[in-house]
C-alpha atoms as a PDB file:
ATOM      1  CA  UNK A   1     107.090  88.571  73.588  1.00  0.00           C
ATOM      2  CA  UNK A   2     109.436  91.657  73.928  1.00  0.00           C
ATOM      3  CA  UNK A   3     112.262  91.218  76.000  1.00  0.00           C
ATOM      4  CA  UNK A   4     115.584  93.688  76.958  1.00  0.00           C
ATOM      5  CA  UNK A   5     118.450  94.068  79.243  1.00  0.00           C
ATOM      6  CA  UNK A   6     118.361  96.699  82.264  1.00  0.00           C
ATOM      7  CA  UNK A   7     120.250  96.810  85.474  1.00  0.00           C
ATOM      8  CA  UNK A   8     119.038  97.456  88.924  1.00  0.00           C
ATOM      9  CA  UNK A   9     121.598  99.408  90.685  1.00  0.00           C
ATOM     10  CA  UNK A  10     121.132  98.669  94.589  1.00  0.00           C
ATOM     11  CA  UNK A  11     124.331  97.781  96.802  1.00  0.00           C
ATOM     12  CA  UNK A  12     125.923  95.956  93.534  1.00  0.00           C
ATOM     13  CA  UNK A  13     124.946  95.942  90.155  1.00  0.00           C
ATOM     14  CA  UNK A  14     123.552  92.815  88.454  1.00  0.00           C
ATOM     15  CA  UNK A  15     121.631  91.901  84.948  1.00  0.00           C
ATOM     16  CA  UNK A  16     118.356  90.321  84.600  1.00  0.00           C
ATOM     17  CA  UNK A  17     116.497  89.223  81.533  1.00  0.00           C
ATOM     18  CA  UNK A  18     113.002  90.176  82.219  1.00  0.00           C
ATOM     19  CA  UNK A  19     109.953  90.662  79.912  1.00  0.00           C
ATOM     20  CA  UNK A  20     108.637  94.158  78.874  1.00  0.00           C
ATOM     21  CA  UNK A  21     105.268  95.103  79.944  1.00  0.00           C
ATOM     22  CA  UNK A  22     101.890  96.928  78.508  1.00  0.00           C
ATOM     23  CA  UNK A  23     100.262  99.454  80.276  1.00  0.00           C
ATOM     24  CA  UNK A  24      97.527  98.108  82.436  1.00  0.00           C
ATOM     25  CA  UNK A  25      95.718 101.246  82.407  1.00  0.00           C
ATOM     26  CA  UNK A  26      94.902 102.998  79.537  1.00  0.00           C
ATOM     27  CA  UNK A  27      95.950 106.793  81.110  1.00  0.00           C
ATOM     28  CA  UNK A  28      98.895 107.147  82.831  1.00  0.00           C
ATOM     29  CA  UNK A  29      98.148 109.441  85.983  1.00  0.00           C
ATOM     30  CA  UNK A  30      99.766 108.347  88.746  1.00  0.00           C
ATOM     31  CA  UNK A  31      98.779 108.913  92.420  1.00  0.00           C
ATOM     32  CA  UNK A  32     101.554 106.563  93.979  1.00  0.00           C
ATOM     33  CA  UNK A  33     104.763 105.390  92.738  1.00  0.00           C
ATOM     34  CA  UNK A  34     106.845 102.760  93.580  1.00  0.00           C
ATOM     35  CA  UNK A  35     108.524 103.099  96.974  1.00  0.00           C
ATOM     36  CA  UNK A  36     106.157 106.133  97.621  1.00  0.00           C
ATOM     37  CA  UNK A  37     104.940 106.414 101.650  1.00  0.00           C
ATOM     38  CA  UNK A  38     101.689 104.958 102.047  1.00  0.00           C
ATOM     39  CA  UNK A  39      99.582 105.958 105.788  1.00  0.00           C
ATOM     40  CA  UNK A  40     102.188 106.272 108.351  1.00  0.00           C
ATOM     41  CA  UNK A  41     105.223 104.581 106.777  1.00  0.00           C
ATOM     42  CA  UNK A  42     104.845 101.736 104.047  1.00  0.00           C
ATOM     43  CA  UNK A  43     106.236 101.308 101.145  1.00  0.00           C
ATOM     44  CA  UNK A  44     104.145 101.530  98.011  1.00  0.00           C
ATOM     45  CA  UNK A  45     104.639  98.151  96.433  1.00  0.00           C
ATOM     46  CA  UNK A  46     103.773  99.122  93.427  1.00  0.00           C
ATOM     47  CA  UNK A  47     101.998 101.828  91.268  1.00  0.00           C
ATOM     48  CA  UNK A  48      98.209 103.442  91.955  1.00  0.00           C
ATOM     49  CA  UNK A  49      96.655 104.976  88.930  1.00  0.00           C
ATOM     50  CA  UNK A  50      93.802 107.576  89.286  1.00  0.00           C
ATOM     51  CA  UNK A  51      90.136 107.161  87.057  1.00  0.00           C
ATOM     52  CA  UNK A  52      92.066 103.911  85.634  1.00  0.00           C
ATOM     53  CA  UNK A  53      88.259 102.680  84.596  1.00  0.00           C
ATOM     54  CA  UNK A  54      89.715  99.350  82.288  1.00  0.00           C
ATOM     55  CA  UNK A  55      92.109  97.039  83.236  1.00  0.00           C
ATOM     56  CA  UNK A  56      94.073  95.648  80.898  1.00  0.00           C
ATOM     57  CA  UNK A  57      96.639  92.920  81.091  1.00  0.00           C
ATOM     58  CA  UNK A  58     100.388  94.089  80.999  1.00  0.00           C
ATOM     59  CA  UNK A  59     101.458  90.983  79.362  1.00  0.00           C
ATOM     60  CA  UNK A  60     100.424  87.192  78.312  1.00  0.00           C
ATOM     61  CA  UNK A  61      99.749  85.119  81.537  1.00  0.00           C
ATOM     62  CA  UNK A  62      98.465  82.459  83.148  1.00  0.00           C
ATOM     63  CA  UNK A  63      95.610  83.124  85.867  1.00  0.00           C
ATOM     64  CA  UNK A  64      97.344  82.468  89.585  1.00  0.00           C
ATOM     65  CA  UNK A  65      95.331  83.969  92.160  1.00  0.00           C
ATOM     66  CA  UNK A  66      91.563  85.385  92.444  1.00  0.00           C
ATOM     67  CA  UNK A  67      91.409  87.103  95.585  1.00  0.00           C
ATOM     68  CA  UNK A  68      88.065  88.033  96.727  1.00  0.00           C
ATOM     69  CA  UNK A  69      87.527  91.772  98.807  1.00  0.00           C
ATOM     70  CA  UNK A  70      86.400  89.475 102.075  1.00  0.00           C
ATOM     71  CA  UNK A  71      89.150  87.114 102.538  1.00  0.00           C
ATOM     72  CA  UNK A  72      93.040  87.486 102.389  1.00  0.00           C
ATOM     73  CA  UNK A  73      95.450  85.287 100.999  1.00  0.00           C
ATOM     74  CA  UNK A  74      99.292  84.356 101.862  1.00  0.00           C
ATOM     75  CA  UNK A  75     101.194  87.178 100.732  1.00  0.00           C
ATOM     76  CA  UNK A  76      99.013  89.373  99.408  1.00  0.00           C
ATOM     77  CA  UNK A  77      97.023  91.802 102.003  1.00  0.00           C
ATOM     78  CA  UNK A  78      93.502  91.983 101.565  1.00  0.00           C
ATOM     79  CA  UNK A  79      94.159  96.134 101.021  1.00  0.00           C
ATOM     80  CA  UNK A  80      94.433  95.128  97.928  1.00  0.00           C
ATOM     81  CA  UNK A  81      90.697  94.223  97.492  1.00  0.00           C
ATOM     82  CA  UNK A  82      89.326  92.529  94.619  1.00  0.00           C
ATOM     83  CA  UNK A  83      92.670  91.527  92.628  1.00  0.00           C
ATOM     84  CA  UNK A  84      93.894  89.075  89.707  1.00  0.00           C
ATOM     85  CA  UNK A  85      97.230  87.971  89.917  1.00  0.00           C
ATOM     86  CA  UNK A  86      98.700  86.481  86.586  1.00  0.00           C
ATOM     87  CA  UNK A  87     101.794  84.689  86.157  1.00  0.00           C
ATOM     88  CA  UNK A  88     103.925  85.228  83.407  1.00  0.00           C
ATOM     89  CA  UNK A  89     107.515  84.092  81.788  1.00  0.00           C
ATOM     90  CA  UNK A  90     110.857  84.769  83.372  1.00  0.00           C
ATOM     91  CA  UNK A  91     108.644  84.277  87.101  1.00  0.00           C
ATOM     92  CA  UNK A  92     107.299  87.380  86.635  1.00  0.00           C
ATOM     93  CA  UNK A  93     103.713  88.318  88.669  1.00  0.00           C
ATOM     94  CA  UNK A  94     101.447  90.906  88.114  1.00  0.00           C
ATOM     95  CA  UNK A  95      98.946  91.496  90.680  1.00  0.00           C
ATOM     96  CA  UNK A  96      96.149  94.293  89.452  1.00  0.00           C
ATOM     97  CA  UNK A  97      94.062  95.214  93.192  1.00  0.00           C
ATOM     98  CA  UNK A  98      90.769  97.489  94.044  1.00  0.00           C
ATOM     99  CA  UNK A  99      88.957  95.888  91.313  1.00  0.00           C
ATOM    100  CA  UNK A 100      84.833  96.032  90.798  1.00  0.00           C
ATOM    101  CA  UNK A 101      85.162  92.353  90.529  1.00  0.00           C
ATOM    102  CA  UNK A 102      86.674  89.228  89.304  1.00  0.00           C
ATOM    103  CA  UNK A 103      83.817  87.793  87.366  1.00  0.00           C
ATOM    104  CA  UNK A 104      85.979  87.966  84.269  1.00  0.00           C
ATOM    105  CA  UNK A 105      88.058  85.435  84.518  1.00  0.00           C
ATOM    106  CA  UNK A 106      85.548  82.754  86.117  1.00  0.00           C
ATOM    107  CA  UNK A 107      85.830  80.572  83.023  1.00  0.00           C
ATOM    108  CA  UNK A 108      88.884  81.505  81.986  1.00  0.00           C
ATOM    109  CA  UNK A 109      92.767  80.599  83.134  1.00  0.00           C
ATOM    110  CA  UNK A 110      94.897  82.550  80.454  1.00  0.00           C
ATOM    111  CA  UNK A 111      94.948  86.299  78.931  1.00  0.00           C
ATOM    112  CA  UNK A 112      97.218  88.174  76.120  1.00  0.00           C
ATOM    113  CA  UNK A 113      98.790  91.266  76.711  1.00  0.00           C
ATOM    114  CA  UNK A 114      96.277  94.757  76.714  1.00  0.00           C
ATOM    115  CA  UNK A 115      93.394  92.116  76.707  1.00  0.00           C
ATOM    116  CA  UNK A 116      90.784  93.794  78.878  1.00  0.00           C
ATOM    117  CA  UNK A 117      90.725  92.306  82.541  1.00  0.00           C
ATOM    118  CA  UNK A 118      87.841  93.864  83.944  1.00  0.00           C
ATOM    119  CA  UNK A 119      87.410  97.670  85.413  1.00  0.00           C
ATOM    120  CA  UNK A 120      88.214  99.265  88.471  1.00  0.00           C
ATOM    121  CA  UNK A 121      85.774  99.548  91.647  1.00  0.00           C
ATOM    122  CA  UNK A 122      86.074 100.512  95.336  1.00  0.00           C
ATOM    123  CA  UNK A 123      87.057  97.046  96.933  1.00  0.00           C
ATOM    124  CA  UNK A 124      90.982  98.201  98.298  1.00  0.00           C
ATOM    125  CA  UNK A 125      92.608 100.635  99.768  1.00  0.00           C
ATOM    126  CA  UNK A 126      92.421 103.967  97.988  1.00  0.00           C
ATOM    127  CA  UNK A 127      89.446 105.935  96.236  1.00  0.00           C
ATOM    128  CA  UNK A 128      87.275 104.642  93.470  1.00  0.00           C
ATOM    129  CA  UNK A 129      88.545 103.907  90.120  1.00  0.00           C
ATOM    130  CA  UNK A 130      92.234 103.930  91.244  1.00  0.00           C
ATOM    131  CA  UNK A 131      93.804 101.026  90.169  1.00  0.00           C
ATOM    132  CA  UNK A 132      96.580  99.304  92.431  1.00  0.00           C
ATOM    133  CA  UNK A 133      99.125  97.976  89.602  1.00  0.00           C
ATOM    134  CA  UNK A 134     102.292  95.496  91.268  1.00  0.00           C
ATOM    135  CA  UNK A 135     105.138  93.812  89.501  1.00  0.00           C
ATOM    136  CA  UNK A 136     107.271  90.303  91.104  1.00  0.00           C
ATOM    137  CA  UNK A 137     109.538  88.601  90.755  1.00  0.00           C
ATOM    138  CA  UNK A 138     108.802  84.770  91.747  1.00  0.00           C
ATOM    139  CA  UNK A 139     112.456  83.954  91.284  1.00  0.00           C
ATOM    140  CA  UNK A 140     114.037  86.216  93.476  1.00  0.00           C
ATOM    141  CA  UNK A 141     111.243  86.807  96.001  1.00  0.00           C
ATOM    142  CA  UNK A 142     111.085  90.924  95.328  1.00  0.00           C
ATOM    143  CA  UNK A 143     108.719  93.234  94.102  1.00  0.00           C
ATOM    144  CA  UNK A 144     109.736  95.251  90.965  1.00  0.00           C
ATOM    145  CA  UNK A 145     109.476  99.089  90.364  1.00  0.00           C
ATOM    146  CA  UNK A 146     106.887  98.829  87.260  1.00  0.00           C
ATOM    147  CA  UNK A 147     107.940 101.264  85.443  1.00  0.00           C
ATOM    148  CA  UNK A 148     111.684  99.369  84.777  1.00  0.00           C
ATOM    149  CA  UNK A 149     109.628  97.143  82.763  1.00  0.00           C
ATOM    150  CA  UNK A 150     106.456  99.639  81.355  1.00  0.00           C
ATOM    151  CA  UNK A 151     106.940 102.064  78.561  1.00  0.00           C
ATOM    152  CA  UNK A 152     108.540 105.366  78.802  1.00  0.00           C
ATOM    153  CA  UNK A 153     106.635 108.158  80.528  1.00  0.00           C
ATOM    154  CA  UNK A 154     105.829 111.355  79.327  1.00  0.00           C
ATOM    155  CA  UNK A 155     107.824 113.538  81.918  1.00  0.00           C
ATOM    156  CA  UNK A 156     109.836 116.773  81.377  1.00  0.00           C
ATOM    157  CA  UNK A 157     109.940 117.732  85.132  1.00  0.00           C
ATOM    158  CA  UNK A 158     112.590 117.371  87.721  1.00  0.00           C
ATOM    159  CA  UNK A 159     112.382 116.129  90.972  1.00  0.00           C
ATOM    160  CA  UNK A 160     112.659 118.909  93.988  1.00  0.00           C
ATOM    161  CA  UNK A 161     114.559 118.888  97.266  1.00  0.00           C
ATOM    162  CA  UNK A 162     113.394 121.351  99.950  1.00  0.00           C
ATOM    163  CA  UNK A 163     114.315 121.446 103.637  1.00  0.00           C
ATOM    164  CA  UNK A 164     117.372 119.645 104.244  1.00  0.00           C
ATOM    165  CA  UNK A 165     118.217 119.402 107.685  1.00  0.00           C
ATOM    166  CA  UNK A 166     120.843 118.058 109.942  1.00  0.00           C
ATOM    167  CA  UNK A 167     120.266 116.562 113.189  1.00  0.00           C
ATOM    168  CA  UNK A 168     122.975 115.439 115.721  1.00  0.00           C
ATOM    169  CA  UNK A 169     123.621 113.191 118.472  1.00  0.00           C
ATOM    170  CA  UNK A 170     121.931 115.692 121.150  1.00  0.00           C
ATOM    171  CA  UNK A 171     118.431 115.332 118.669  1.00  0.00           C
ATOM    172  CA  UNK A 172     119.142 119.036 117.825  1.00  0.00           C
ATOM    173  CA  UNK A 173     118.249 119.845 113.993  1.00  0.00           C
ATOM    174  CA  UNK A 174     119.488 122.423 111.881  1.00  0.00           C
ATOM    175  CA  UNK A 175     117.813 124.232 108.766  1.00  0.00           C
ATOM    176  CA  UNK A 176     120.578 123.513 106.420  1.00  0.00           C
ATOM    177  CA  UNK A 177     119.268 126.872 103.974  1.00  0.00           C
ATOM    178  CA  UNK A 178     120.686 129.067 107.085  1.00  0.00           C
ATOM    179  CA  UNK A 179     123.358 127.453 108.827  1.00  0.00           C
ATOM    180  CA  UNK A 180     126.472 128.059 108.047  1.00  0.00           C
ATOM    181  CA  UNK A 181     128.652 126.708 111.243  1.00  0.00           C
ATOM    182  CA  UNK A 182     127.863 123.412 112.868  1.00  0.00           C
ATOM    183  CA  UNK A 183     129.776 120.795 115.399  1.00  0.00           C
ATOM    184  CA  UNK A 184     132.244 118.067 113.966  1.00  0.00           C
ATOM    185  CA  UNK A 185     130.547 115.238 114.531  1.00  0.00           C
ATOM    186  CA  UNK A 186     127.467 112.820 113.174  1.00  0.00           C
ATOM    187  CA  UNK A 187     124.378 114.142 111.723  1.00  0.00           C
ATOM    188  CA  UNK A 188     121.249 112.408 110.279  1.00  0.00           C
ATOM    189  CA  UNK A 189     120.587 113.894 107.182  1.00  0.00           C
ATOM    190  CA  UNK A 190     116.973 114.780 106.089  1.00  0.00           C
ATOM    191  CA  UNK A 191     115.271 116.175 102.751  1.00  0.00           C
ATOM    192  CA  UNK A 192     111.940 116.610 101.209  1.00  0.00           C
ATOM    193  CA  UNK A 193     111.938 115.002  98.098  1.00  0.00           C
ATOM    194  CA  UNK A 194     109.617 114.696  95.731  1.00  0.00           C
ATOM    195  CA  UNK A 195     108.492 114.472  92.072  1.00  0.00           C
ATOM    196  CA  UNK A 196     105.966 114.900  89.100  1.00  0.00           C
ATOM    197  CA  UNK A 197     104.568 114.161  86.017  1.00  0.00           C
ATOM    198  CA  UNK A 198     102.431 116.959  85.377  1.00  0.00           C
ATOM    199  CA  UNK A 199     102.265 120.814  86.618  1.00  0.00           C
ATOM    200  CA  UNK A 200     100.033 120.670  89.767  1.00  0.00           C
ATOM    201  CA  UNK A 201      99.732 116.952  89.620  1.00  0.00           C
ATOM    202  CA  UNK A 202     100.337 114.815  92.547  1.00  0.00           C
ATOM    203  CA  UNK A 203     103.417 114.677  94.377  1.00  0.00           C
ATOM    204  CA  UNK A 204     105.480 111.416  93.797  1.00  0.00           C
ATOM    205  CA  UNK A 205     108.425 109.619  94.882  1.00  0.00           C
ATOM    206  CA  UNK A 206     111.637 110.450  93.023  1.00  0.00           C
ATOM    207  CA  UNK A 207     114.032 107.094  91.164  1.00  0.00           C
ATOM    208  CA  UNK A 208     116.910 107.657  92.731  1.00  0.00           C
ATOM    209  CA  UNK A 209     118.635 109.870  95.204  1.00  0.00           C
ATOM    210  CA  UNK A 210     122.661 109.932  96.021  1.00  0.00           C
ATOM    211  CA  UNK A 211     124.263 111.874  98.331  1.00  0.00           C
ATOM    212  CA  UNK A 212     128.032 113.260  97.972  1.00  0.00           C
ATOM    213  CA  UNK A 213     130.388 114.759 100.981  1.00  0.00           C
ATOM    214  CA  UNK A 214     133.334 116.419  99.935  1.00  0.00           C
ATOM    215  CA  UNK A 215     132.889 115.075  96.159  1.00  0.00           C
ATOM    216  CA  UNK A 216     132.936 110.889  97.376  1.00  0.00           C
ATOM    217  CA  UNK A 217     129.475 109.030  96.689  1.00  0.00           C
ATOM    218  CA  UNK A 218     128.265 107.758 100.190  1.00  0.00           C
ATOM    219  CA  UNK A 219     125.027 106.511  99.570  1.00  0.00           C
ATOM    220  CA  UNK A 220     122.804 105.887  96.658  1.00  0.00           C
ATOM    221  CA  UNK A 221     118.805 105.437  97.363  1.00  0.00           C
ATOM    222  CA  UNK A 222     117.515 103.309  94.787  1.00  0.00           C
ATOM    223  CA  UNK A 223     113.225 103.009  94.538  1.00  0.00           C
ATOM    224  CA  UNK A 224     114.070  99.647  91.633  1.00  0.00           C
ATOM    225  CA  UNK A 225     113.142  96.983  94.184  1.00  0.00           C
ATOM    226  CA  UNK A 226     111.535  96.001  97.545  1.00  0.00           C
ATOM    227  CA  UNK A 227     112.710  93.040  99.217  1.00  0.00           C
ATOM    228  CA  UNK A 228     111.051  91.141 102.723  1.00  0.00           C
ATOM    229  CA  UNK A 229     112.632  89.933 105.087  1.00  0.00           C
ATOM    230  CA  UNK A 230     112.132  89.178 108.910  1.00  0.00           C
ATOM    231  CA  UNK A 231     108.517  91.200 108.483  1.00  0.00           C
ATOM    232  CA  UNK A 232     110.302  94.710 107.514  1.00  0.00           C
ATOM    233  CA  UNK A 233     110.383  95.755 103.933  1.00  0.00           C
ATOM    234  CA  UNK A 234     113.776  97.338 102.504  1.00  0.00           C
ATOM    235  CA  UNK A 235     114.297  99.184  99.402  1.00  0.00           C
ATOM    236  CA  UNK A 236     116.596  97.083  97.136  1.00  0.00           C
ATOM    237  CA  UNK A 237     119.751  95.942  98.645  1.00  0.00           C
ATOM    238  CA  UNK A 238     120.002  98.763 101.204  1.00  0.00           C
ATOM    239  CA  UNK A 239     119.374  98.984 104.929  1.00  0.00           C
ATOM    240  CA  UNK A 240     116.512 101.432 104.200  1.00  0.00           C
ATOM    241  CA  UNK A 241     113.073 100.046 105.819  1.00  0.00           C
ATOM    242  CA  UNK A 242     110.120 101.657 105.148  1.00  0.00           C
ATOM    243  CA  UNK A 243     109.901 102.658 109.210  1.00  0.00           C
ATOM    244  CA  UNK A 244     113.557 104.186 108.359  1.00  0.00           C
ATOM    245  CA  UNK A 245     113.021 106.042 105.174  1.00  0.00           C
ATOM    246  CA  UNK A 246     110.025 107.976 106.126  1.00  0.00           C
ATOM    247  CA  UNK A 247     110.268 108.461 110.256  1.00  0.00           C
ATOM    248  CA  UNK A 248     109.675 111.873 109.835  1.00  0.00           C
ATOM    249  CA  UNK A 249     106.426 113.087 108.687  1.00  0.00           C
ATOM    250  CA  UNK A 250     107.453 115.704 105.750  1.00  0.00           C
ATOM    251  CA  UNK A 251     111.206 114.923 105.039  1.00  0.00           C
ATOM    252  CA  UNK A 252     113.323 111.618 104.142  1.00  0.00           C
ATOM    253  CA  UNK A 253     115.912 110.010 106.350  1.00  0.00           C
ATOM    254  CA  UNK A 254     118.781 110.076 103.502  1.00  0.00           C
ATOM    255  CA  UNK A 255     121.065 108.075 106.435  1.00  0.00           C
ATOM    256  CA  UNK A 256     124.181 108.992 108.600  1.00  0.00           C
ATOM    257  CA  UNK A 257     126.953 111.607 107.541  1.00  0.00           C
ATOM    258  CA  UNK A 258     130.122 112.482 109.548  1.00  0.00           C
ATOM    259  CA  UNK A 259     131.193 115.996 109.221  1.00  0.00           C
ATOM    260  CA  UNK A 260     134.692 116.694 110.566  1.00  0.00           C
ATOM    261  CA  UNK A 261     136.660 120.089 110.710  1.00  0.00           C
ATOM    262  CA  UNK A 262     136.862 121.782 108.031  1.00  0.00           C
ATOM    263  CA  UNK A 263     134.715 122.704 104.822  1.00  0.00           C
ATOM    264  CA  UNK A 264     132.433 120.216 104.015  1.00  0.00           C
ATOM    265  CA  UNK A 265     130.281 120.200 100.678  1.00  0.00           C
ATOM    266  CA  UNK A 266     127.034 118.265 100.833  1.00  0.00           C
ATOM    267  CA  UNK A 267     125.265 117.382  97.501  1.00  0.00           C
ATOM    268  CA  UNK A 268     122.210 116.191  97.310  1.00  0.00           C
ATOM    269  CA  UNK A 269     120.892 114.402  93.712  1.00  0.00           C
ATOM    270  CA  UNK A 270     117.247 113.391  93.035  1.00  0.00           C
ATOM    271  CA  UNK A 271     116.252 111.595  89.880  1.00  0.00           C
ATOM    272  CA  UNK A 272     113.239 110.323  88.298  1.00  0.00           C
ATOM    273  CA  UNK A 273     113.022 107.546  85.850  1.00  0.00           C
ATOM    274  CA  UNK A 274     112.857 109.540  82.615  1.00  0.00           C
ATOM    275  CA  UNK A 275     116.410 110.804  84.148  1.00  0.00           C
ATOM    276  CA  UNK A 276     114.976 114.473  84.423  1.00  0.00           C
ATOM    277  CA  UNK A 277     117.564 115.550  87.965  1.00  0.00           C
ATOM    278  CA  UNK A 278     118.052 117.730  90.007  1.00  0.00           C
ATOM    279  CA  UNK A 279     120.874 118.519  92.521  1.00  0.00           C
ATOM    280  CA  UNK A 280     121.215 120.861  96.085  1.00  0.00           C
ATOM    281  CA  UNK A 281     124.496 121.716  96.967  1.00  0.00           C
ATOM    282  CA  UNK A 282     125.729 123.479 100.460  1.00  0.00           C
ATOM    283  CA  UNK A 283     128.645 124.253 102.016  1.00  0.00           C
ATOM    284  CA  UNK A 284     129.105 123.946 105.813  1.00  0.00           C
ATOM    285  CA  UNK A 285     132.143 125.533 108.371  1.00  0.00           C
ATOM    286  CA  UNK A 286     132.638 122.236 110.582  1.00  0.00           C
ATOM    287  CA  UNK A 287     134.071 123.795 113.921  1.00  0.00           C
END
């Protein structure tokens, strides 16, 4: 079994010794990523692959969980329809939802990485043949961004940030592209931010996304992990809930800034996980 060292950067940094995974899919088109807005405001827990067709296992496991398209079960919704959840070393889960069924693993308990699984059907959320792909860990009760632990994607395209805008205390918002004077005071800060793989291909959820005033680092936005707690979802370490992050229909809430008089240089950085970037920069009078 493979194994390497990488660091999820959320409030702190830490080091975890987790397994590497196979692809469970045998293309790699993506219609969610991890993090990504899913209906109204939820967080993609994990990855949804378009015309996925065979399932294959990301990595030697131990059968945990059948879950059956009629019933739910604990933890896992019953969105995710027909679904195998494997348990592997290091407390690692993988949970593989809108399967055609489960009828593969009704005499058997184990599997070895890229064994088949089964195929893809229409029993979850999401259209036919998409294949809902999650990553866990037992240990520290948080879902993983998959493609920390999946091999490296073929992506030569930046992420892009459109239609910042500022909105202050009195709910008034301002197009950042043409402004040029605004109010000392504190502003929510909003982008739209997105990425992807291919030219015309679906548009995605970016890695990463910091924001810089005056050249200090005030936030980072990390899509690595998703924790629970107290029935709200947050993105790593961070105060961002999935009702927080994404409520506004076509831009993300990138948090609180306070602008004082003077100039005031905003940077915006968006990131993907191949670490293609890209950055917005603007300058604002602060009266």
């Amino acid at each position: 079994m493979k194994r390497f060292f990488f660091c999820i950067l959320a409030a702190t940094m830490f080091f975890a010794e987790l397994s590497a995974l196979e692809w469970p899919a045998d293309t790699q088109n993506f219609v969610r990523l991890f993090g990504q807005r899913i209906g109204e405001n939820t967080f993609e827990q994990g990855l949804t692959f378009e015309d996925a067709t065979t399932v294959r296992a990301a990595d030697d496991g131990i059968l945990l969980i059948t879950l059956d398209k009629k019933y739910g079960a604990g933890a896992f919704p019953s969105t995710l329809g027909n679904a195998l959840v494997f348990l592997h070393d290091d407390g690692l889960q993988t949970v593989y939802g809108n399967m055609d069924d489960t009828t593969v693993f009704r005499n058997r308990i184990t599997t070895e990485s890229a064994a088949v699984i089964g195929k893809t059907g229409n029993s979850g959320w999401g259209n036919p043949n998409e294949l809902i792909f999650q990553v866990s860990d037992n240990q520290k009760k948080v879902y993983i961004n998959p493609l920390l632990l999946l091999p490296s994607v073929n992506d030569k395209i930046a992420p892009q940030i459109q239609d910042i805008i500022l909105i202050n205390e009195q709910n008034t918002a301002f197009q950042v592209s043409g402004q040029k004077n605004v109010r000392q005071g504190s502003y929510e800060l909003y982008a739209d931010i997105s990425d992807t793989v291919t030219q015309g291909g679906h548009s995605l959820s970016p890695f990463r996304i910091t924001i810089f005033v005056n050249g200090t680092n005030i936030r980072t936005i990390p899509f690595e992990t998703i924790t629970q707690k107290d029935g709200e979802s947050y993105l790593g370490n961070t105060a961002f809930t999935d009702t927080l992050l994404y409520r506004r229909n076509n831009e993300l809430y990138l948090g609180k800034i306070i602008l004082s008089r003077g100039k005031s240089d905003i940077l915006i950085t968006a990131r993907d996980i191949t670490g293609n970037e890209k950055s917005e920069q603007f300058t604002i009078q602060v009266d």
